[in-house]
N, C-alpha and C. Protein backbone atom coordinates (compact mmCIF):
# COMPACT_ATOMS: atom_id res chain seq x y z
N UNK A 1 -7.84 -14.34 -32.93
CA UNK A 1 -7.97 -15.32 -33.98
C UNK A 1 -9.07 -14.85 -34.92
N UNK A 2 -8.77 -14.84 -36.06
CA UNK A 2 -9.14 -14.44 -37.31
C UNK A 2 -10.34 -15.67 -38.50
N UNK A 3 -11.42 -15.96 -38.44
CA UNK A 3 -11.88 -16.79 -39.03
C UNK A 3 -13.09 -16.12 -40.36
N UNK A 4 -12.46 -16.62 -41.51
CA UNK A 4 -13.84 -16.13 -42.42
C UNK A 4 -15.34 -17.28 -42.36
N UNK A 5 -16.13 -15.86 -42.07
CA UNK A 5 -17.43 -17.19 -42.58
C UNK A 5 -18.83 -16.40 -42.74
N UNK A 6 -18.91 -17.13 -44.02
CA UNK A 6 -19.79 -16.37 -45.05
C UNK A 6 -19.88 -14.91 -45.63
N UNK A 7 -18.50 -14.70 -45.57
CA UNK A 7 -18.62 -13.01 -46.62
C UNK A 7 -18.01 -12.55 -45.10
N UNK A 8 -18.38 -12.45 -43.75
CA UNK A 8 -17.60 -11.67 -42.88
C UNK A 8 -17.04 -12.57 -42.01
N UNK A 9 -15.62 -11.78 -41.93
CA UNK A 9 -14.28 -12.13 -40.51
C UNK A 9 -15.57 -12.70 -39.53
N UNK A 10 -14.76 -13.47 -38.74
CA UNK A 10 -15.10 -14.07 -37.31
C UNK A 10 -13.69 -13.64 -36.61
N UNK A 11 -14.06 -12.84 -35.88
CA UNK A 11 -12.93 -12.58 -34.90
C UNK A 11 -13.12 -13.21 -33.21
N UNK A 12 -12.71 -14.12 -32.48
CA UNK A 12 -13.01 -14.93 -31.51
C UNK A 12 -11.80 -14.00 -30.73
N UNK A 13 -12.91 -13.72 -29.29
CA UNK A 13 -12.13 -12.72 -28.61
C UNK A 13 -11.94 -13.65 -27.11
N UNK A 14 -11.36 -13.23 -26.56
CA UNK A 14 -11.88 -14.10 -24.70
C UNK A 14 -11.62 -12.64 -24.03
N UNK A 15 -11.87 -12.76 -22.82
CA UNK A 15 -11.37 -11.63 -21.64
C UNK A 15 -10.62 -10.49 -21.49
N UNK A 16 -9.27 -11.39 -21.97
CA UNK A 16 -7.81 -10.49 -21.94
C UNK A 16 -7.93 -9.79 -23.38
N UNK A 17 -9.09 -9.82 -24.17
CA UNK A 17 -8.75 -9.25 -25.60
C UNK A 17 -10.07 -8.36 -25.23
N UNK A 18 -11.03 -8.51 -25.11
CA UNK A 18 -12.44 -8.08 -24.64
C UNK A 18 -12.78 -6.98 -23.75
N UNK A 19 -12.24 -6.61 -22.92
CA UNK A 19 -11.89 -6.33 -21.53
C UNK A 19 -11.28 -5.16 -22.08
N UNK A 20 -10.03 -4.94 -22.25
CA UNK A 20 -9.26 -3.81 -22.57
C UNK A 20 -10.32 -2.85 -24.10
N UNK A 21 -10.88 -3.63 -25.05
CA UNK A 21 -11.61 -3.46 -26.14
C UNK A 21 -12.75 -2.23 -25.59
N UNK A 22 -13.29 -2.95 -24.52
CA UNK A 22 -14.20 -2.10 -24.23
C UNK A 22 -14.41 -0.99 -23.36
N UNK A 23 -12.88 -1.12 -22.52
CA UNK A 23 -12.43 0.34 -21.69
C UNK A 23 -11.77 1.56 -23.14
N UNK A 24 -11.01 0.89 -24.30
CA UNK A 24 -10.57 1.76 -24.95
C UNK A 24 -11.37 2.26 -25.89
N UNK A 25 -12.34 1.11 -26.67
CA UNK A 25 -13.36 1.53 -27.37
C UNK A 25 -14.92 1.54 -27.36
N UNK A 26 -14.83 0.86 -26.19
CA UNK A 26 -16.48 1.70 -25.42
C UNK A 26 -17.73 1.06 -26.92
N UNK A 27 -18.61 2.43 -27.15
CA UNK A 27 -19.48 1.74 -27.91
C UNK A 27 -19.24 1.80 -29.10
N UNK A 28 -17.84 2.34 -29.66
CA UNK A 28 -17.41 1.86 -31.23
C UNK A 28 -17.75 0.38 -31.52
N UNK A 29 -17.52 -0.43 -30.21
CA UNK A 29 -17.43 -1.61 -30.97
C UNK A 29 -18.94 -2.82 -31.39
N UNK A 30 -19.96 -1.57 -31.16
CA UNK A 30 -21.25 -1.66 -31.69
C UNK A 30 -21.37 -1.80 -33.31
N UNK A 31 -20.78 -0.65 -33.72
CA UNK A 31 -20.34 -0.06 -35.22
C UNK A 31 -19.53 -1.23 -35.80
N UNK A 32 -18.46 -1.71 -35.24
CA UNK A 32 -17.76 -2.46 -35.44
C UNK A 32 -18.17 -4.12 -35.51
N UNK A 33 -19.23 -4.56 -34.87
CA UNK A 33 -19.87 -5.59 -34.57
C UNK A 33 -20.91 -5.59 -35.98
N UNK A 34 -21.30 -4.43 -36.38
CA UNK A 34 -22.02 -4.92 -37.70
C UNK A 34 -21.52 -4.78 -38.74
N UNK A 35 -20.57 -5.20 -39.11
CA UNK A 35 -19.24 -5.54 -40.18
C UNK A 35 -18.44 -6.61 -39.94
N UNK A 36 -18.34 -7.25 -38.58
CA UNK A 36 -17.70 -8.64 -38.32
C UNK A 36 -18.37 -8.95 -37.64
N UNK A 37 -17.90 -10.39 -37.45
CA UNK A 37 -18.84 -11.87 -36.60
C UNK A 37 -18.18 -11.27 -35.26
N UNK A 38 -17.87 -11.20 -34.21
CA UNK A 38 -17.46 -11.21 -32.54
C UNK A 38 -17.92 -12.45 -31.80
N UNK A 39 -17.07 -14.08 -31.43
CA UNK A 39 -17.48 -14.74 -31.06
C UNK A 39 -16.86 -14.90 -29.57
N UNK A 40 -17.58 -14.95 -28.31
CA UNK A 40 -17.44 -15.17 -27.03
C UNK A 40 -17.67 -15.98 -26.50
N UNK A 41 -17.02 -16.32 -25.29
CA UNK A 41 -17.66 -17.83 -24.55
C UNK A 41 -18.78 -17.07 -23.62
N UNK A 42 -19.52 -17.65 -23.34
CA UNK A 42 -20.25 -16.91 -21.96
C UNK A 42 -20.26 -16.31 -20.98
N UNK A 43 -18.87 -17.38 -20.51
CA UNK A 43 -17.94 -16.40 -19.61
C UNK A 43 -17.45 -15.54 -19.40
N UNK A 44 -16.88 -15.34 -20.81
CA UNK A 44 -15.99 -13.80 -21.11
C UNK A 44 -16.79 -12.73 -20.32
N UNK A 45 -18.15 -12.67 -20.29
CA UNK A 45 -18.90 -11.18 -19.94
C UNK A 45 -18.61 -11.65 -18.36
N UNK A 46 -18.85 -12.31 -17.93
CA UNK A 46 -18.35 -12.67 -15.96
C UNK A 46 -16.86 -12.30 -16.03
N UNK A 47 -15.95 -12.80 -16.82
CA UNK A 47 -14.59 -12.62 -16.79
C UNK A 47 -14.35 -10.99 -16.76
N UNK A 48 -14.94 -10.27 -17.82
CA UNK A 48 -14.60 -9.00 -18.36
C UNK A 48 -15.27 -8.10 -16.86
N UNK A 49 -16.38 -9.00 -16.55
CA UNK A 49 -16.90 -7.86 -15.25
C UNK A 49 -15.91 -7.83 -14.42
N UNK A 50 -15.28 -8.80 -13.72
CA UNK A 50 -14.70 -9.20 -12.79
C UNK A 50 -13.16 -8.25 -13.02
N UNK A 51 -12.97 -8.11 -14.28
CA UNK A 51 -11.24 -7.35 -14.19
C UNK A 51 -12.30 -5.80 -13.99
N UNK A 52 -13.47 -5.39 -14.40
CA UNK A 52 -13.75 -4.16 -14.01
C UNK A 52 -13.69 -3.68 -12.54
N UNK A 53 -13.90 -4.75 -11.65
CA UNK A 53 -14.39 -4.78 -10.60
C UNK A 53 -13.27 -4.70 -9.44
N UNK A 54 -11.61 -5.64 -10.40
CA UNK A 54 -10.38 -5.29 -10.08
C UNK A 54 -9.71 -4.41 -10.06
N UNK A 55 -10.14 -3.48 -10.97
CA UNK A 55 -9.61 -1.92 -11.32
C UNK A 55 -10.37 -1.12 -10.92
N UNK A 56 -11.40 -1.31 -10.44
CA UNK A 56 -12.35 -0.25 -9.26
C UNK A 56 -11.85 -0.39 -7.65
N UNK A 57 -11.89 -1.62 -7.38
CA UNK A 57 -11.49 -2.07 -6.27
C UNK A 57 -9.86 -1.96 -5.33
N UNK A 58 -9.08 -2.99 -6.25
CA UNK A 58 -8.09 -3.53 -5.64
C UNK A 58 -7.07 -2.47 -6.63
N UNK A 59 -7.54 -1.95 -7.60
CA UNK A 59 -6.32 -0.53 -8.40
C UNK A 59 -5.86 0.54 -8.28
N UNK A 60 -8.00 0.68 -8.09
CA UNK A 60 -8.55 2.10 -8.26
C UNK A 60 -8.02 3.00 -9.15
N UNK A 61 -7.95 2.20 -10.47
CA UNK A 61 -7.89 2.51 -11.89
C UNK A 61 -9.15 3.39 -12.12
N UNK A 62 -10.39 2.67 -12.47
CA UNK A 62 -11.55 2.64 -12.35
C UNK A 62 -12.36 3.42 -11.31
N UNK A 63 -13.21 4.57 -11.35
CA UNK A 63 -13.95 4.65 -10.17
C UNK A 63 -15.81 3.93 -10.26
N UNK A 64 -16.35 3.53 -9.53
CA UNK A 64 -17.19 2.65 -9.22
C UNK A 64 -18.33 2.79 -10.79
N UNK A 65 -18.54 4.17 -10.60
CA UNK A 65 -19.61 4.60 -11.62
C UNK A 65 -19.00 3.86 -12.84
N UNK A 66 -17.76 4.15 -13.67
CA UNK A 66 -17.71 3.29 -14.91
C UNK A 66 -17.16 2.36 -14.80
N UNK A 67 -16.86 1.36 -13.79
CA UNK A 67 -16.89 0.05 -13.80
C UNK A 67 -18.33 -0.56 -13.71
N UNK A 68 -18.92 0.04 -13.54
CA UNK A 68 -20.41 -0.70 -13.57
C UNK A 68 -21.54 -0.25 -15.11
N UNK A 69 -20.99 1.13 -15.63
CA UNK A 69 -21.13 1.31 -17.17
C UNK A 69 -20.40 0.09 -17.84
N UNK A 70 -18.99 -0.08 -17.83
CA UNK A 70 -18.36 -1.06 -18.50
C UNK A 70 -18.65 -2.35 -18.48
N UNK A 71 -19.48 -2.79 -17.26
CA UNK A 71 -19.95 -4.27 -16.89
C UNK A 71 -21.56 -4.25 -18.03
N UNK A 72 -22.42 -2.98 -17.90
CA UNK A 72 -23.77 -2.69 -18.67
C UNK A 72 -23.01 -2.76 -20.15
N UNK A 73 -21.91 -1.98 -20.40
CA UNK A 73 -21.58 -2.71 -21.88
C UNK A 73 -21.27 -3.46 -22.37
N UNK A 74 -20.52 -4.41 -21.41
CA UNK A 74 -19.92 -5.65 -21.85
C UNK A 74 -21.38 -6.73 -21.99
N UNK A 75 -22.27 -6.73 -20.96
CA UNK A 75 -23.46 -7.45 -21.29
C UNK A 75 -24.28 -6.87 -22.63
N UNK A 76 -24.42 -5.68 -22.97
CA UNK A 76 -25.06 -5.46 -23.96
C UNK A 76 -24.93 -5.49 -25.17
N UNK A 77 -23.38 -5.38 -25.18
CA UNK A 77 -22.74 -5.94 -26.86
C UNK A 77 -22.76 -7.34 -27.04
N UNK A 78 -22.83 -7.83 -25.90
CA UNK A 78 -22.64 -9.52 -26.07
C UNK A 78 -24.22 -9.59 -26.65
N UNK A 79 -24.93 -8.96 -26.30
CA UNK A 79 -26.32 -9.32 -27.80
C UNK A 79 -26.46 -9.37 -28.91
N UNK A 80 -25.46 -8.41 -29.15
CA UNK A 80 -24.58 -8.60 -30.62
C UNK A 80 -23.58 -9.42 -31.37
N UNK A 81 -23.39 -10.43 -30.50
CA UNK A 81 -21.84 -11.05 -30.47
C UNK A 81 -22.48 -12.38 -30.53
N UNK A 82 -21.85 -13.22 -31.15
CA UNK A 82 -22.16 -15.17 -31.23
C UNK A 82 -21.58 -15.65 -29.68
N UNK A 83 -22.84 -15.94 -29.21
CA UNK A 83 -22.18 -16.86 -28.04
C UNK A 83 -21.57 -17.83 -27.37
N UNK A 84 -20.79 -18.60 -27.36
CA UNK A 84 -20.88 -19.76 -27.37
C UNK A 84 -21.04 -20.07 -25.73
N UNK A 85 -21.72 -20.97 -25.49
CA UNK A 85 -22.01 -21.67 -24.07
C UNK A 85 -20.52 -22.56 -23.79
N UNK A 86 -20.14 -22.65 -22.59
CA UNK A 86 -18.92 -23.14 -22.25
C UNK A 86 -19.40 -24.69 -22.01
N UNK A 87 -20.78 -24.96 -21.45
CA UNK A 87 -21.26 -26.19 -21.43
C UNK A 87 -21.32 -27.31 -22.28
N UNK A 88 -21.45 -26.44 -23.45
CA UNK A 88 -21.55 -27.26 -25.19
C UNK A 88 -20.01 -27.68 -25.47
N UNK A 89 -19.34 -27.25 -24.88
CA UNK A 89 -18.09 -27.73 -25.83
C UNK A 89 -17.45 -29.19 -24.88
C-alpha cells in the first residue's frame, strides 16, 4: 500500500512484504528508505525474525550465520522506518 505524505510515498509494508525485501535486497533498502516513508507495525521485526528462523531451521533454506545477519537487519532498518506500536491502534 502506497500513501503520499508530505512530498514522499509512504509505503506500509507487514512481514510477508518485509521479510522477502530483506533476504533479496539486504542493505539497498537503507538507500531506499531515504527517498520513501517505510511504515511497520512493531511486530513485523518479531514476525520477519521468526520466518528467518523458519528457513534456518525447519527448511534449511538459510544457514544459521545469515539468519541471524537478516534478524540484525531487519532490527536496524526498522530505525529508519515509522513505527507504529500495535498497542496504539
Amino acid at each position: 500500500m502506497r500513501i503520499a505524505r508530505r512530498g514522499k510515498d509512504m509505503i506500509i509494508l507487514d512481514a510477508s512484504v518485509y521479510t522477502p525485501l530483506l533476504t533479496k535486497a539486504g542493505g539497498k533498502l537503507v538507500k531506499l528508505a531515504k527517498h520513501c516513508v517505510f511504515a511497520i507495525l512493531d511486530l513485523t521485526i518479531y514476525e520477519a525474525c521468526n520466518a528467518f528462523w523458519k528457513l534456518c531451521i525447519k527448511h534449511k533454506i538459510l544457514n544459521p550465520h545469515d539468519a541471524i545477519e537478516l534478524c540484525k537487519l531487519a532490527k536496524n532498518l526498522a530505525t529508519r522506518l515509522k513505527i507504529y506500536n500495535f498497542s496504539d491502534s
